[in-house]
C-alpha atoms as a PDB file:
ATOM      1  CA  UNK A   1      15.116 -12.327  45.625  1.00  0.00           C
ATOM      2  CA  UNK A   2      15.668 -13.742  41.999  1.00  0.00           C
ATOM      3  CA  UNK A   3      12.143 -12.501  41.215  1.00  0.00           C
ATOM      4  CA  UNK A   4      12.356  -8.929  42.751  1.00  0.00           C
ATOM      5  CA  UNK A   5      15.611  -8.838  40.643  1.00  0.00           C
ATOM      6  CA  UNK A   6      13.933 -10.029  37.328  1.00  0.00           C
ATOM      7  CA  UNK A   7      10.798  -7.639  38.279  1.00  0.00           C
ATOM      8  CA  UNK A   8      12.941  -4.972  38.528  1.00  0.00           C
ATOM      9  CA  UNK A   9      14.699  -5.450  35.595  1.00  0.00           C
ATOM     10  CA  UNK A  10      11.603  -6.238  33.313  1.00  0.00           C
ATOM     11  CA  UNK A  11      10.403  -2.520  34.987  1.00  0.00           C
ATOM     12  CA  UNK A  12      13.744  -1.046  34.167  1.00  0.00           C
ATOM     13  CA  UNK A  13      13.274  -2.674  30.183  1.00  0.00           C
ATOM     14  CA  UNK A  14       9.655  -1.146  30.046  1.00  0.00           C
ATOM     15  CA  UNK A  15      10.670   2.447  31.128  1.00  0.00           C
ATOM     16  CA  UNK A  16      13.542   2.303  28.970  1.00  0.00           C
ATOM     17  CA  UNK A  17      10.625   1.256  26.074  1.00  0.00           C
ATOM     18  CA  UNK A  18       8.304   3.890  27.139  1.00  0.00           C
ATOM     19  CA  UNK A  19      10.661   6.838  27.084  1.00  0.00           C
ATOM     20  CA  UNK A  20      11.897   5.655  23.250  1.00  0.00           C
ATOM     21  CA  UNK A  21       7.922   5.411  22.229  1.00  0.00           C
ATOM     22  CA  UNK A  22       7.894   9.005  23.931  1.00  0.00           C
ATOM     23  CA  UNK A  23      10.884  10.545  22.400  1.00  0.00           C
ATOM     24  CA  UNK A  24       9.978   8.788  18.785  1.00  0.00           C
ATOM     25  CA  UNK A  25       6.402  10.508  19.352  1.00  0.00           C
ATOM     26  CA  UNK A  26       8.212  14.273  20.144  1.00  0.00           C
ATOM     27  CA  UNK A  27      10.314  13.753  17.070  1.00  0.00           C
ATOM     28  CA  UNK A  28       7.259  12.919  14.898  1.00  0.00           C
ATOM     29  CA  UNK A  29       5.953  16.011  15.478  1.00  0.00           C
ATOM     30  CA  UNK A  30       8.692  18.314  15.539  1.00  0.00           C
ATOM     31  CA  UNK A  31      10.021  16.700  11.997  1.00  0.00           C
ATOM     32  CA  UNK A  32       6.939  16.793  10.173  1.00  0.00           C
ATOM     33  CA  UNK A  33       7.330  19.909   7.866  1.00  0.00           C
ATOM     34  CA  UNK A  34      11.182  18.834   7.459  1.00  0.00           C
ATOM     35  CA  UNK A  35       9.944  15.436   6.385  1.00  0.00           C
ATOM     36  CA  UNK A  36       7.458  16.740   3.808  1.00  0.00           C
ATOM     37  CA  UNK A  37       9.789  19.481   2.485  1.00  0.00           C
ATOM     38  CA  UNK A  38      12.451  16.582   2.357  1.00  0.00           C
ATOM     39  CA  UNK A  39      10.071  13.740   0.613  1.00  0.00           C
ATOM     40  CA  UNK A  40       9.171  16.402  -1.983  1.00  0.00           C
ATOM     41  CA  UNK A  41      12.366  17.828  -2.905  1.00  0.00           C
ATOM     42  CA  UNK A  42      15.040  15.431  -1.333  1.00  0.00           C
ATOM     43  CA  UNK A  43      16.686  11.886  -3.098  1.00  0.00           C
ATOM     44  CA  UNK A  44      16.692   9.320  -0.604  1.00  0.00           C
ATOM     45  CA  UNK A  45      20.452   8.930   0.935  1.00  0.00           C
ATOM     46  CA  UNK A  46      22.974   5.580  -0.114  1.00  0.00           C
ATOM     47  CA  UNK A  47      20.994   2.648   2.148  1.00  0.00           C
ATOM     48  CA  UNK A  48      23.215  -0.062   2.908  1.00  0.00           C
ATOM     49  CA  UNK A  49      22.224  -3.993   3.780  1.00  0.00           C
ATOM     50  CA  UNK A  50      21.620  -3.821   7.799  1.00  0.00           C
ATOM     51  CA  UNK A  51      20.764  -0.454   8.095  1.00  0.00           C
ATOM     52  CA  UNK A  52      18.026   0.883  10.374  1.00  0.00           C
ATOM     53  CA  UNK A  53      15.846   2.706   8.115  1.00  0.00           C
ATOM     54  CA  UNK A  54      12.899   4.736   9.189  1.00  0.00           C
ATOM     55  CA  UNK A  55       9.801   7.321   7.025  1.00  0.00           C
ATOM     56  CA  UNK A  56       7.783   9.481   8.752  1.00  0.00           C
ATOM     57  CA  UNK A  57       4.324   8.902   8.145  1.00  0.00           C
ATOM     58  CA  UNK A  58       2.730  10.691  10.579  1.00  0.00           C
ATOM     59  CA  UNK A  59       4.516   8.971  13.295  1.00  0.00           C
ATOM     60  CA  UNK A  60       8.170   7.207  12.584  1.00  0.00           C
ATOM     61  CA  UNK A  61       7.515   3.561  11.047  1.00  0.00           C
ATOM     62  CA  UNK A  62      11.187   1.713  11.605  1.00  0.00           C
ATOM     63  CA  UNK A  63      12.393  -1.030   9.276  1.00  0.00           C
ATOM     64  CA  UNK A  64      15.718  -2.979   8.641  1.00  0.00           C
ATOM     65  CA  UNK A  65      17.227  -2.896   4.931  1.00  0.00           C
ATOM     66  CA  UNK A  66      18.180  -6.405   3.895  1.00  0.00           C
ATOM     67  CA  UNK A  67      19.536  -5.453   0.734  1.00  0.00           C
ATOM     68  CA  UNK A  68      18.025  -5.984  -3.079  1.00  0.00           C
ATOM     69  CA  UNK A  69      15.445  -3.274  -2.381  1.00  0.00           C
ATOM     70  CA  UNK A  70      13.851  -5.449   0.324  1.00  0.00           C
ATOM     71  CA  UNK A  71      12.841  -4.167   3.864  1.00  0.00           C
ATOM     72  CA  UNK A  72      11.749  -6.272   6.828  1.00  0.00           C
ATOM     73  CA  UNK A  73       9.399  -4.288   9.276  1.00  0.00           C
ATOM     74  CA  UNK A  74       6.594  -4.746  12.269  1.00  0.00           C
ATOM     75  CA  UNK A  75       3.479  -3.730  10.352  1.00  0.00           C
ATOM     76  CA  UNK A  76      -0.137  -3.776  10.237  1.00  0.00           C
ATOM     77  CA  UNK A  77      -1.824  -6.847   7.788  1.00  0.00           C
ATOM     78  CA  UNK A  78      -5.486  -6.638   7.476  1.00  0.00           C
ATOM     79  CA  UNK A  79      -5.164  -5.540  11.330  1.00  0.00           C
ATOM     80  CA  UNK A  80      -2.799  -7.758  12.911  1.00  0.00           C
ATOM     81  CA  UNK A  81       0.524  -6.295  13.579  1.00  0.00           C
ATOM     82  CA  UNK A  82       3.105  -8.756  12.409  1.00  0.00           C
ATOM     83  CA  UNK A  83       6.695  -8.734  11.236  1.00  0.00           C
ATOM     84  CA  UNK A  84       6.575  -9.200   7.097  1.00  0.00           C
ATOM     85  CA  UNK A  85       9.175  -8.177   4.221  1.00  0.00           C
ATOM     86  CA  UNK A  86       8.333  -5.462   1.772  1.00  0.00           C
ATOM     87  CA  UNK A  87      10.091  -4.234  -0.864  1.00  0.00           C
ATOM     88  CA  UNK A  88      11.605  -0.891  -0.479  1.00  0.00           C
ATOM     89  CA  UNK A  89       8.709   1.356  -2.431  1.00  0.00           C
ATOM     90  CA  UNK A  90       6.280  -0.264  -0.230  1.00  0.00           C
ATOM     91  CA  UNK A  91       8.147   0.065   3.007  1.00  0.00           C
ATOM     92  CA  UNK A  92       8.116   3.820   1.899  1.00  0.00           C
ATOM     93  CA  UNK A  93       4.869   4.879   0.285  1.00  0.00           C
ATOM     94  CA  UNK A  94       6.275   7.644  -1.077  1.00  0.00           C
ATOM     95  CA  UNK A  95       7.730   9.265   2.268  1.00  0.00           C
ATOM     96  CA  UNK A  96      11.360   9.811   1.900  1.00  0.00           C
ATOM     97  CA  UNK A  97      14.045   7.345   4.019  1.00  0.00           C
ATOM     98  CA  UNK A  98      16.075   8.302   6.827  1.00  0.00           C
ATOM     99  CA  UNK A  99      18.866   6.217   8.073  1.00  0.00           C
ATOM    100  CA  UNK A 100      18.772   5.949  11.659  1.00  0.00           C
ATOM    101  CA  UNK A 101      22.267   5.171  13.677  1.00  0.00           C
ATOM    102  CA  UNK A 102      20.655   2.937  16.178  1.00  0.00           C
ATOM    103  CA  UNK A 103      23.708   0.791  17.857  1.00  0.00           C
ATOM    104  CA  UNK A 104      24.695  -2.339  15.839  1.00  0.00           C
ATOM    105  CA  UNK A 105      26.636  -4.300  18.333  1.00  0.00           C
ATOM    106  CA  UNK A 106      26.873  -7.381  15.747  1.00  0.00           C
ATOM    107  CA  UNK A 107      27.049  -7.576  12.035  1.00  0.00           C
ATOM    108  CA  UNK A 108      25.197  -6.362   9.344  1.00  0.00           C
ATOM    109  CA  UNK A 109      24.564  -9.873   8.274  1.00  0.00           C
ATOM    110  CA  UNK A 110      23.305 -11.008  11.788  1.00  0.00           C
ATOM    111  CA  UNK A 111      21.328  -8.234  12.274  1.00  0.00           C
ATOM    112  CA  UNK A 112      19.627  -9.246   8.500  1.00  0.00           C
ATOM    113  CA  UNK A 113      19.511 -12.987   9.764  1.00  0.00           C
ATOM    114  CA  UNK A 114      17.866 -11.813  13.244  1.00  0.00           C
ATOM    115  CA  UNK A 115      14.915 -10.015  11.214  1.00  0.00           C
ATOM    116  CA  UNK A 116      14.630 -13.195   8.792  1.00  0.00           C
ATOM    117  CA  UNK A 117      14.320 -15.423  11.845  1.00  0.00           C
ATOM    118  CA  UNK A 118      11.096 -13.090  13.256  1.00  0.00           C
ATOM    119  CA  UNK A 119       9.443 -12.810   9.666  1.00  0.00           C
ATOM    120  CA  UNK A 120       5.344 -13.440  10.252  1.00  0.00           C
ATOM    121  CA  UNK A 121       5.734 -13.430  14.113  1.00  0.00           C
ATOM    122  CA  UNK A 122       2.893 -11.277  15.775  1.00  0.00           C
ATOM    123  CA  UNK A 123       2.657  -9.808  19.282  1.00  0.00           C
ATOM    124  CA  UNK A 124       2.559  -6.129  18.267  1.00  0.00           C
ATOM    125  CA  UNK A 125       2.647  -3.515  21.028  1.00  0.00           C
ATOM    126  CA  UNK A 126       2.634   0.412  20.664  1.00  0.00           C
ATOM    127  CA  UNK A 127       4.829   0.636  24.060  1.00  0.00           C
ATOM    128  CA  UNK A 128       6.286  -2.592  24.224  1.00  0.00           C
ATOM    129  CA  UNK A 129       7.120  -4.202  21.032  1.00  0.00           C
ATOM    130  CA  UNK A 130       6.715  -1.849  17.798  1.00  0.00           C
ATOM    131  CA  UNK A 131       8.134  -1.681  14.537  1.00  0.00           C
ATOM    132  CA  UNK A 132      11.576   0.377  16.360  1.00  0.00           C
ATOM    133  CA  UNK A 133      12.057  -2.458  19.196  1.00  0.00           C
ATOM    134  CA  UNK A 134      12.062  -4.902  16.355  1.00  0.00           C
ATOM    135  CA  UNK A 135      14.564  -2.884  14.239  1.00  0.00           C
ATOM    136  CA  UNK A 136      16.837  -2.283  17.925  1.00  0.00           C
ATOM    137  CA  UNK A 137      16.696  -5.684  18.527  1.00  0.00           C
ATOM    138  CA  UNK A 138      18.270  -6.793  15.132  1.00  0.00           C
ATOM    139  CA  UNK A 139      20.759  -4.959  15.772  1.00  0.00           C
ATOM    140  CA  UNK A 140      21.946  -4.720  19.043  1.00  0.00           C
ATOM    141  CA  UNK A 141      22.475  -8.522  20.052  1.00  0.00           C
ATOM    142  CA  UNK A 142      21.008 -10.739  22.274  1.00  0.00           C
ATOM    143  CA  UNK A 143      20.497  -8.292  25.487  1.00  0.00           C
ATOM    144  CA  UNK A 144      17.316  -6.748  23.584  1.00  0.00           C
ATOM    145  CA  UNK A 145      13.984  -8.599  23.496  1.00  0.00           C
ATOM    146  CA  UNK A 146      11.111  -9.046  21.703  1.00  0.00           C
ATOM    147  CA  UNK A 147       8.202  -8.994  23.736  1.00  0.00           C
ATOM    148  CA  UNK A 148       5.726 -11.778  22.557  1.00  0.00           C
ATOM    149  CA  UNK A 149       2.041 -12.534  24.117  1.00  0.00           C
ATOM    150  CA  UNK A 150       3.734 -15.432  25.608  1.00  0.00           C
ATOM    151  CA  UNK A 151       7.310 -14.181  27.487  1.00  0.00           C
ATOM    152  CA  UNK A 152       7.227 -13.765  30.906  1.00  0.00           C
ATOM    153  CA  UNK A 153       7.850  -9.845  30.804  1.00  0.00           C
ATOM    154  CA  UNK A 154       4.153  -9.753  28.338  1.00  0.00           C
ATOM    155  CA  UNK A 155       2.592 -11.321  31.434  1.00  0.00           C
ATOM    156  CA  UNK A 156       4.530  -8.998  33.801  1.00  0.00           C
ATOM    157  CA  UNK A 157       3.357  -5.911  32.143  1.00  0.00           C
ATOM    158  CA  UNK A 158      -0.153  -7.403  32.363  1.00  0.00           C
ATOM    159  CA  UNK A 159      -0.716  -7.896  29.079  1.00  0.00           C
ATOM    160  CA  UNK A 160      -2.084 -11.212  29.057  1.00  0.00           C
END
């Protein structure tokens, strides 16, 4: 029974994943000319340490602002995705920032301490553990989880 029940509720976590990757997809496209109008034109808007930042880049690359013009983010290094600290200018490449109000159900500083405590871990997955699930999970305590090559729920989703 316990493992129908933790089945289930990996399942449950991986739809919940799939329709974010979806909806982040839909507003990638749908945002595109606003972006590039906005990056041209706009200033980005006041950032503050432990917010959920994100640029559109011709999909939405998330990130969490740890203050002194520092970012931490899931990103690609010389083709392995892996969780690294950039400074801001990097983070953006030019695009312009968009804060992102993505629940923060413990504080800023946690949230910052949470990213700092994943910096160079790998285990990058488009559907199951991107660049937004890492920013989420910063922020929104200990019932979110970072999928690694090694947790159970990796294995689950066949991933092995």
């Amino acid at each position: 029974m316990f493992c129908l029940k933790y089945t289930l509720t990996l399942l449950s976590e991986a739809i919940e994943r799939v329709t974010r990757t979806t909806i982040n997809a839909v507003e990638s496209s749908q945002a595109a000319p606003y972006k590039a109008i906005h990056a041209f034109f706009g200033k980005d808007p006041e950032i503050v340490k432990g917010d959920h930042i994100s640029v559109f880049c011709g999909y939405i690359h998330h990130g969490i602002y740890i203050g002194d013009g520092m970012v931490i983010h899931f990103t690609k290094v010389d083709g392995l995705g892996i969780i690294q600290m950039d400074t801001i200018e990097t983070f953006k490449n030019g695009k312009a920032i968009e804060i992102r109000n993505s629940p923060l159900n413990c504080s800023r500083e946690e949230a910052i301490q949470k990213a700092y405590s994943k910096l160079y871990t790998t285990g990058y997955n488009l559907v199951f553990n991107n660049c937004e699930h890492f920013v989420v999970w910063c922020r929104d305590g200990d019932n979110k989880k970072i999928y690694t090559p090694s947790s159970a729920a990796w294995q689950v989703m066949g991933n092995r």
